[in-house]
PDB file of N, CA and C in Angstrom:
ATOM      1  N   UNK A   1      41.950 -34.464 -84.805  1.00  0.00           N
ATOM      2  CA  UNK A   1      43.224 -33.991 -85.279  1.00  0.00           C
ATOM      3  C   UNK A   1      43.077 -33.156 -86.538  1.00  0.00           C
ATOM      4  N   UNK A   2      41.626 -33.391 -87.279  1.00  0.00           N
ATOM      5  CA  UNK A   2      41.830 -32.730 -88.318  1.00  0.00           C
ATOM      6  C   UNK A   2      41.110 -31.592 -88.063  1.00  0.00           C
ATOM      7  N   UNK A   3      40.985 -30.973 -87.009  1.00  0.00           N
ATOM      8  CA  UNK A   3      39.682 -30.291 -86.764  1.00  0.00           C
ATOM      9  C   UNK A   3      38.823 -29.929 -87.485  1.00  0.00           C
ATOM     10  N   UNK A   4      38.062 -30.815 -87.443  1.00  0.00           N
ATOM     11  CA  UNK A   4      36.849 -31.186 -88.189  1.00  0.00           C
ATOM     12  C   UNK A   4      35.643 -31.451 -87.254  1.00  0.00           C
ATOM     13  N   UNK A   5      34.195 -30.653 -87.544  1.00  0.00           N
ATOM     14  CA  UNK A   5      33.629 -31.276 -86.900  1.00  0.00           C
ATOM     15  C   UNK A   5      32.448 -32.226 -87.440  1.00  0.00           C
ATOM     16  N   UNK A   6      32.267 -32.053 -88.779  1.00  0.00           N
ATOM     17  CA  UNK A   6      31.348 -33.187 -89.623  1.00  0.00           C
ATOM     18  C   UNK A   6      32.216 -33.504 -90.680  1.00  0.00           C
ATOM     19  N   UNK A   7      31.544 -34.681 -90.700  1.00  0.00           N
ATOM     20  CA  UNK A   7      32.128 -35.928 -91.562  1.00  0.00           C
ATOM     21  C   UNK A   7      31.140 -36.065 -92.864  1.00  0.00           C
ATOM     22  N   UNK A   8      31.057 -36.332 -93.748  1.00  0.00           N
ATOM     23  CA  UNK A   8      30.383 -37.015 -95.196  1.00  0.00           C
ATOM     24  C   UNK A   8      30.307 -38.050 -95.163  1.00  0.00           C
ATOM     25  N   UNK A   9      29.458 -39.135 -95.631  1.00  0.00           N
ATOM     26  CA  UNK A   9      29.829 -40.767 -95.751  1.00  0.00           C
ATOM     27  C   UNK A   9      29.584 -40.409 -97.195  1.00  0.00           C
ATOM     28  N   UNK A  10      29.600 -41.910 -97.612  1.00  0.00           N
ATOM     29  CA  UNK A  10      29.751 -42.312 -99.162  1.00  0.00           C
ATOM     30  C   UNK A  10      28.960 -41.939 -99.651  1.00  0.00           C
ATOM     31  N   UNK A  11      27.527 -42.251 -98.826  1.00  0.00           N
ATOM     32  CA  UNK A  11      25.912 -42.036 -99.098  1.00  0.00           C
ATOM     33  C   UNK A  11      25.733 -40.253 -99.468  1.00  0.00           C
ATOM     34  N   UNK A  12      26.697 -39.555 -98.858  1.00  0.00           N
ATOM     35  CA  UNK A  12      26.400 -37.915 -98.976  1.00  0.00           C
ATOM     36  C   UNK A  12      25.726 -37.358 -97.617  1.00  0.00           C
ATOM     37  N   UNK A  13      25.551 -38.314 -96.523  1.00  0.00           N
ATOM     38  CA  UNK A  13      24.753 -38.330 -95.237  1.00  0.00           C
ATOM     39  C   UNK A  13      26.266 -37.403 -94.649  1.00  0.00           C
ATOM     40  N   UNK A  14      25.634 -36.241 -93.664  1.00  0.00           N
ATOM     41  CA  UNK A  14      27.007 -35.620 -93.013  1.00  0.00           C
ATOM     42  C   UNK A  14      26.657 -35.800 -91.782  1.00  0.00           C
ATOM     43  N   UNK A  15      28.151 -36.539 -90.898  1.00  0.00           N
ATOM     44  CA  UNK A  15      27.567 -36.771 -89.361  1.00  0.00           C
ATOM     45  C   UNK A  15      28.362 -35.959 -88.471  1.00  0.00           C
ATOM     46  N   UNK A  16      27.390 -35.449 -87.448  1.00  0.00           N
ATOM     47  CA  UNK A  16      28.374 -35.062 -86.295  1.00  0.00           C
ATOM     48  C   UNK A  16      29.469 -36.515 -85.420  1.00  0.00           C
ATOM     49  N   UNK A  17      30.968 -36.010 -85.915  1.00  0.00           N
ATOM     50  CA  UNK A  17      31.532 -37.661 -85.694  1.00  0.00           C
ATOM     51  C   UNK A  17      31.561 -37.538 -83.892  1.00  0.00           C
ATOM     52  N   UNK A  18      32.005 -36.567 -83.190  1.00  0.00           N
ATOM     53  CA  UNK A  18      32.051 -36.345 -81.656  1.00  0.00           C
ATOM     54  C   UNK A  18      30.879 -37.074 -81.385  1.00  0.00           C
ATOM     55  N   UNK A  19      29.485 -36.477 -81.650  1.00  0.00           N
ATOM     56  CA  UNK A  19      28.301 -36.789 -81.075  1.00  0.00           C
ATOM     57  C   UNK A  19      28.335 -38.066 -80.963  1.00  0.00           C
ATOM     58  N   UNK A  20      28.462 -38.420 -82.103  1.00  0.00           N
ATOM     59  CA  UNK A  20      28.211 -39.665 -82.170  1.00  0.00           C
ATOM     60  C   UNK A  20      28.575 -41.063 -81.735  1.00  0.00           C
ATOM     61  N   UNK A  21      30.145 -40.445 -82.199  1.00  0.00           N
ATOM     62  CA  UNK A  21      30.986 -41.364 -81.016  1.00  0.00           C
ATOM     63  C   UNK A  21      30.778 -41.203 -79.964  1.00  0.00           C
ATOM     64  N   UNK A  22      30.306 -40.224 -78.862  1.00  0.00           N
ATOM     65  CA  UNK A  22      30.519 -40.513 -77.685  1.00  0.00           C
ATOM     66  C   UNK A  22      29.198 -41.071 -77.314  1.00  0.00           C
ATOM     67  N   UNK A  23      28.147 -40.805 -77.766  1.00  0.00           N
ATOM     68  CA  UNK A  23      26.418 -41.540 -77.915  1.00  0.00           C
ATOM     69  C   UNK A  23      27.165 -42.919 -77.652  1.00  0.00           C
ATOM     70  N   UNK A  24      27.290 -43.674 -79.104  1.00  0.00           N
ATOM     71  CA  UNK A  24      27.656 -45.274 -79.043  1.00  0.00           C
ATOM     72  C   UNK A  24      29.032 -45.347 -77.677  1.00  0.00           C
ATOM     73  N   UNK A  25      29.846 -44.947 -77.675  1.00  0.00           N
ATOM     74  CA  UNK A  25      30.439 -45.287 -76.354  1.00  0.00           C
ATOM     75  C   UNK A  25      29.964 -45.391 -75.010  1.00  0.00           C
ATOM     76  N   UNK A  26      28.893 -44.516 -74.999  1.00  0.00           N
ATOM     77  CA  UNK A  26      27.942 -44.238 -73.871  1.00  0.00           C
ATOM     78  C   UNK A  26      27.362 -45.680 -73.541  1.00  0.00           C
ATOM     79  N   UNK A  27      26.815 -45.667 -74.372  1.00  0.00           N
ATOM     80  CA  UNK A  27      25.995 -47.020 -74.752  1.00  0.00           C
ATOM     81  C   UNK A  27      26.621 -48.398 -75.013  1.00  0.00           C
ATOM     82  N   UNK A  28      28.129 -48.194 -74.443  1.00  0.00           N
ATOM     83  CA  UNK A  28      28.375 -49.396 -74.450  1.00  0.00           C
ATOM     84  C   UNK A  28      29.122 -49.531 -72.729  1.00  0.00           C
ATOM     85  N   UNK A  29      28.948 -48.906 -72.429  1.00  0.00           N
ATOM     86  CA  UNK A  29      29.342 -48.962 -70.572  1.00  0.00           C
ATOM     87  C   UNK A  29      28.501 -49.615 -70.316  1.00  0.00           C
ATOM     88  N   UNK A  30      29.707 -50.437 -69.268  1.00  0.00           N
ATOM     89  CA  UNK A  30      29.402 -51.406 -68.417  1.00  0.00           C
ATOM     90  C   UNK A  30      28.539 -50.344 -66.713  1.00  0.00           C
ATOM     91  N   UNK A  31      27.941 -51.616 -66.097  1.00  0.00           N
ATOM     92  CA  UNK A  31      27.390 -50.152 -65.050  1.00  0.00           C
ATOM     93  C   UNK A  31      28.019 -50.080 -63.735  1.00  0.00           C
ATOM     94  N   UNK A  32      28.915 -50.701 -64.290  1.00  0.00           N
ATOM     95  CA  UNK A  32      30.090 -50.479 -62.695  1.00  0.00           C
ATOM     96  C   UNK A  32      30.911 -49.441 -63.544  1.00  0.00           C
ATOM     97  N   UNK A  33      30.719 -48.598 -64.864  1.00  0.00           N
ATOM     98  CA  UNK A  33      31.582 -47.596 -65.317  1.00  0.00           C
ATOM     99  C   UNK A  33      32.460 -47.732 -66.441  1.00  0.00           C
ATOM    100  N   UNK A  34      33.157 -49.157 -66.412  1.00  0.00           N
ATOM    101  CA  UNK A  34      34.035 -49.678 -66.994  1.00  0.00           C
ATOM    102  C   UNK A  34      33.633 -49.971 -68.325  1.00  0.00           C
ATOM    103  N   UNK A  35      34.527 -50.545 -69.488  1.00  0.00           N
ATOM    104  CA  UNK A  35      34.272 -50.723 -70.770  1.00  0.00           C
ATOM    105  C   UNK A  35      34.859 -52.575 -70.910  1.00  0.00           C
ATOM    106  N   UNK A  36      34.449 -52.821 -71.777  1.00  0.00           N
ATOM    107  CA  UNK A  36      34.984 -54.510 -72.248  1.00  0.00           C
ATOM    108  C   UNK A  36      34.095 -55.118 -72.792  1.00  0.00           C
ATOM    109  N   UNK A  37      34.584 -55.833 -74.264  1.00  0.00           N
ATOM    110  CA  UNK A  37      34.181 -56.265 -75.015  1.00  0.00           C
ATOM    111  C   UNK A  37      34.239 -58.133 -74.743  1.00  0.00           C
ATOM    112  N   UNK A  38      32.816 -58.134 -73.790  1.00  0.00           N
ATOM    113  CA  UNK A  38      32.795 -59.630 -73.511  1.00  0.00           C
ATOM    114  C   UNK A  38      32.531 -60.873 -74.635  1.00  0.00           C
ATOM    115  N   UNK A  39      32.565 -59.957 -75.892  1.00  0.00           N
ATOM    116  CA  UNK A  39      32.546 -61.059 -76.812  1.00  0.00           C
ATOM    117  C   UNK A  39      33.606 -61.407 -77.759  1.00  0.00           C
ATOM    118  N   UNK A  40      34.696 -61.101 -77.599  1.00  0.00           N
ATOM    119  CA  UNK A  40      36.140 -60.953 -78.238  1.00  0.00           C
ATOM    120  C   UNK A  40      37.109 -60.539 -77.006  1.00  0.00           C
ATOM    121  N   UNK A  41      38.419 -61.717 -77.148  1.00  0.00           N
ATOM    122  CA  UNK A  41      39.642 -61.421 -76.110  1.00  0.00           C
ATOM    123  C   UNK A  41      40.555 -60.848 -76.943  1.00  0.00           C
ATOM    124  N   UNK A  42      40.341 -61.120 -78.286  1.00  0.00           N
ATOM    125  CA  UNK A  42      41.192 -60.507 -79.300  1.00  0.00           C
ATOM    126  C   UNK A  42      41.724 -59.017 -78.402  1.00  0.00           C
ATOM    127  N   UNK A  43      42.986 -58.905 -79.042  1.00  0.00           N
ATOM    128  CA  UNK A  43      43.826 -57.793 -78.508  1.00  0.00           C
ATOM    129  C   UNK A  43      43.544 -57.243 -76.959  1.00  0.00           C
ATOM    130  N   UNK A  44      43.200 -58.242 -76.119  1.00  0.00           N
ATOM    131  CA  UNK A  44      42.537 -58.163 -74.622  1.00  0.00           C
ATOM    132  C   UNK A  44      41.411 -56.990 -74.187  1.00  0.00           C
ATOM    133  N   UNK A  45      40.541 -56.793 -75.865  1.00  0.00           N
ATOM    134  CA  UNK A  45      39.256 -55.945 -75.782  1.00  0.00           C
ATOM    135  C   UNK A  45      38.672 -56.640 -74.313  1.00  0.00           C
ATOM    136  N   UNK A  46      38.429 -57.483 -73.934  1.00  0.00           N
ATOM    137  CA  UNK A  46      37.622 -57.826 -72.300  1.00  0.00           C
ATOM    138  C   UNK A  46      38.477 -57.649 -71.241  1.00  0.00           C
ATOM    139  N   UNK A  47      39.065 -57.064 -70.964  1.00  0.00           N
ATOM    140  CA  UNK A  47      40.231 -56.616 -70.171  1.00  0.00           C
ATOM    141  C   UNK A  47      39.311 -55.095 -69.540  1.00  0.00           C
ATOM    142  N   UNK A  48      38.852 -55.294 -68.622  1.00  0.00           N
ATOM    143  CA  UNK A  48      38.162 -53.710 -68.309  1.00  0.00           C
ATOM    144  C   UNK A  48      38.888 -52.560 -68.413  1.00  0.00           C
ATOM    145  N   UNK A  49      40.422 -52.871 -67.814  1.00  0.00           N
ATOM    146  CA  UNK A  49      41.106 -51.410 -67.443  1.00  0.00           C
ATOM    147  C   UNK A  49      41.565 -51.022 -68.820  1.00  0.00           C
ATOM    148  N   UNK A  50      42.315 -52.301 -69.806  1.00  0.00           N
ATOM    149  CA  UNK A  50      42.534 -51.793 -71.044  1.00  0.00           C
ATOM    150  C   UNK A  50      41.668 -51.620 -72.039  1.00  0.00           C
ATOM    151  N   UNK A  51      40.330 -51.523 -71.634  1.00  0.00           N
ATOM    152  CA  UNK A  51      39.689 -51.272 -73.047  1.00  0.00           C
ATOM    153  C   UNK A  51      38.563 -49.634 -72.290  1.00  0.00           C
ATOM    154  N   UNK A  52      39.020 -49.916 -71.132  1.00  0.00           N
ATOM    155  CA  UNK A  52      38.106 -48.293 -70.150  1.00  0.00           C
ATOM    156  C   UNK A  52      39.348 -47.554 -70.487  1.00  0.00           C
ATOM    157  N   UNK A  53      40.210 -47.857 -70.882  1.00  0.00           N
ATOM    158  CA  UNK A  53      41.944 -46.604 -70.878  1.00  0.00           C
ATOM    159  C   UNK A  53      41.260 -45.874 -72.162  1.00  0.00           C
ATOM    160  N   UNK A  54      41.033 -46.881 -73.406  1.00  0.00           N
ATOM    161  CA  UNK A  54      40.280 -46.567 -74.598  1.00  0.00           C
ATOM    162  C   UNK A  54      39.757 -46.008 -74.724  1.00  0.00           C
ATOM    163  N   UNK A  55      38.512 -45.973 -73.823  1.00  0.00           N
ATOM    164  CA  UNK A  55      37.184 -45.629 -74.294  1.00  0.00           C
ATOM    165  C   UNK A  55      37.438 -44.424 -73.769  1.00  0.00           C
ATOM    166  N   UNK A  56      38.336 -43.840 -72.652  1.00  0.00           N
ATOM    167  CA  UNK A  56      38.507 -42.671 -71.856  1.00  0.00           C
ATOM    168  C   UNK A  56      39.170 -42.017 -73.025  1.00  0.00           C
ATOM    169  N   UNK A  57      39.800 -42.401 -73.453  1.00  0.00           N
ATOM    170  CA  UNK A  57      40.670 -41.495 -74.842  1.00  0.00           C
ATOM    171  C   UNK A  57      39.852 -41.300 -75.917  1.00  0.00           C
ATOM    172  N   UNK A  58      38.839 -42.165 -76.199  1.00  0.00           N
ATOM    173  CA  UNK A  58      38.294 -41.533 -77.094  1.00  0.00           C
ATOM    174  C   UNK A  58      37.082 -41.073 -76.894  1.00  0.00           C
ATOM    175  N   UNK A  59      36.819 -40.907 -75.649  1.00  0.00           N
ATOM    176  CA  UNK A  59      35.717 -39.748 -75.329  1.00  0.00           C
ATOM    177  C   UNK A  59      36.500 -38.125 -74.892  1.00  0.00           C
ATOM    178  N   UNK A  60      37.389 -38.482 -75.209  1.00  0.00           N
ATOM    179  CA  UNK A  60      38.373 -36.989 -74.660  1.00  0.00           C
ATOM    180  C   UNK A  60      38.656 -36.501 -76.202  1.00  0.00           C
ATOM    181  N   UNK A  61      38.695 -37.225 -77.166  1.00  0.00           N
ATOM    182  CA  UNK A  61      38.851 -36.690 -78.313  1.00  0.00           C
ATOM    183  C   UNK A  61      37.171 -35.773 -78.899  1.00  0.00           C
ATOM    184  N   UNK A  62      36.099 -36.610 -78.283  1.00  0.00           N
ATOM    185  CA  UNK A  62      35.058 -36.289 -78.846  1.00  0.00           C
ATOM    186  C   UNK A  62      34.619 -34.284 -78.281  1.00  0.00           C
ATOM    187  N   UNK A  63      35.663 -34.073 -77.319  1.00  0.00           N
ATOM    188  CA  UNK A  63      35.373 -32.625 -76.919  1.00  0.00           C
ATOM    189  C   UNK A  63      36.229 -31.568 -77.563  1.00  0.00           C
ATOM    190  N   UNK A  64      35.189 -30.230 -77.233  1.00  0.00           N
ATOM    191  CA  UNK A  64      35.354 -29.533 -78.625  1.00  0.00           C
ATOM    192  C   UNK A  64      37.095 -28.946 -78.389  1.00  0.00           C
ATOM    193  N   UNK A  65      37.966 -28.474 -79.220  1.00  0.00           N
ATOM    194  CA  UNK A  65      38.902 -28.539 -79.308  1.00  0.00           C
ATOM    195  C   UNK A  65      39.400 -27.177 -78.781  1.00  0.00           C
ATOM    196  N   UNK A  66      40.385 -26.934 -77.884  1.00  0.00           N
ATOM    197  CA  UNK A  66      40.415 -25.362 -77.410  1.00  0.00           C
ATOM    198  C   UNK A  66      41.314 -25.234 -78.142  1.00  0.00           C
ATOM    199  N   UNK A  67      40.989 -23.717 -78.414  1.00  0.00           N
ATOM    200  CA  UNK A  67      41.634 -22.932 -79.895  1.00  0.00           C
ATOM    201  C   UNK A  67      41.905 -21.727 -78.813  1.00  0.00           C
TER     202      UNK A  67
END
Protein backbone atom coordinates (compact mmCIF):
# COMPACT_ATOMS: atom_id res chain seq x y z
CA UNK A 1 0.00 0.00 0.00
CA UNK A 2 2.82 2.13 0.52
CA UNK A 3 4.48 1.32 -2.57
CA UNK A 4 7.42 0.49 -1.32
CA UNK A 5 9.64 -1.99 -2.28
CA UNK A 6 12.47 -2.19 0.59
CA UNK A 7 12.11 -1.92 4.00
CA UNK A 8 15.04 -0.78 6.75
CA UNK A 9 15.03 -2.65 10.10
CA UNK A 10 16.32 -1.12 13.27
CA UNK A 11 19.69 -2.85 12.63
CA UNK A 12 20.02 -0.51 9.21
CA UNK A 13 19.72 -4.13 7.30
CA UNK A 14 17.29 -3.18 4.05
CA UNK A 15 14.95 -6.08 3.02
CA UNK A 16 13.21 -6.93 -0.02
CA UNK A 17 9.68 -7.23 2.10
CA UNK A 18 7.68 -9.11 -1.19
CA UNK A 19 10.61 -11.54 -1.52
CA UNK A 20 10.62 -12.35 1.46
CA UNK A 21 7.34 -12.74 2.49
CA UNK A 22 6.43 -14.84 -0.12
CA UNK A 23 9.92 -17.18 0.45
CA UNK A 24 8.61 -17.78 4.28
CA UNK A 25 4.97 -18.35 3.06
CA UNK A 26 6.26 -20.72 0.57
CA UNK A 27 7.80 -22.51 3.16
CA UNK A 28 5.12 -22.85 5.18
CA UNK A 29 2.63 -24.87 2.76
CA UNK A 30 1.14 -27.65 3.58
CA UNK A 31 1.65 -30.30 0.47
CA UNK A 32 -1.82 -30.84 -0.31
CA UNK A 33 -1.39 -26.76 -1.08
CA UNK A 34 -3.20 -25.52 1.82
CA UNK A 35 -1.93 -23.32 4.81
CA UNK A 36 -2.64 -23.96 8.82
CA UNK A 37 -1.05 -23.33 11.73
CA UNK A 38 -1.17 -26.84 13.53
CA UNK A 39 0.24 -25.40 16.52
CA UNK A 40 -2.25 -22.63 17.59
CA UNK A 41 -6.35 -22.70 17.13
CA UNK A 42 -6.10 -19.25 18.31
CA UNK A 43 -8.22 -17.10 15.90
CA UNK A 44 -8.90 -20.64 13.91
CA UNK A 45 -5.08 -20.21 12.40
CA UNK A 46 -5.57 -24.42 11.85
CA UNK A 47 -8.56 -24.03 9.92
CA UNK A 48 -7.01 -24.78 6.28
CA UNK A 49 -9.52 -22.76 4.19
CA UNK A 50 -9.24 -19.76 6.66
CA UNK A 51 -5.76 -19.43 7.07
CA UNK A 52 -5.08 -20.64 2.84
CA UNK A 53 -7.77 -17.40 2.23
CA UNK A 54 -4.66 -15.57 4.11
CA UNK A 55 -1.90 -16.76 2.86
CA UNK A 56 -3.56 -16.26 -0.80
CA UNK A 57 -3.89 -12.51 0.11
CA UNK A 58 -0.82 -12.09 1.16
CA UNK A 59 1.00 -13.61 -1.55
CA UNK A 60 -1.08 -11.34 -3.93
CA UNK A 61 0.19 -8.40 -2.09
CA UNK A 62 3.82 -9.62 -2.50
CA UNK A 63 3.40 -8.87 -6.57
CA UNK A 64 4.79 -6.04 -8.16
CA UNK A 65 2.19 -3.34 -8.25
CA UNK A 66 0.65 -2.26 -11.78
CA UNK A 67 1.16 1.35 -12.27
Amino acid sequence: MLDIDEITDADGKKHDWRKELAERLISLQNEDGSWANDKSARWWENEPALATSYAVQALAATLPSQR
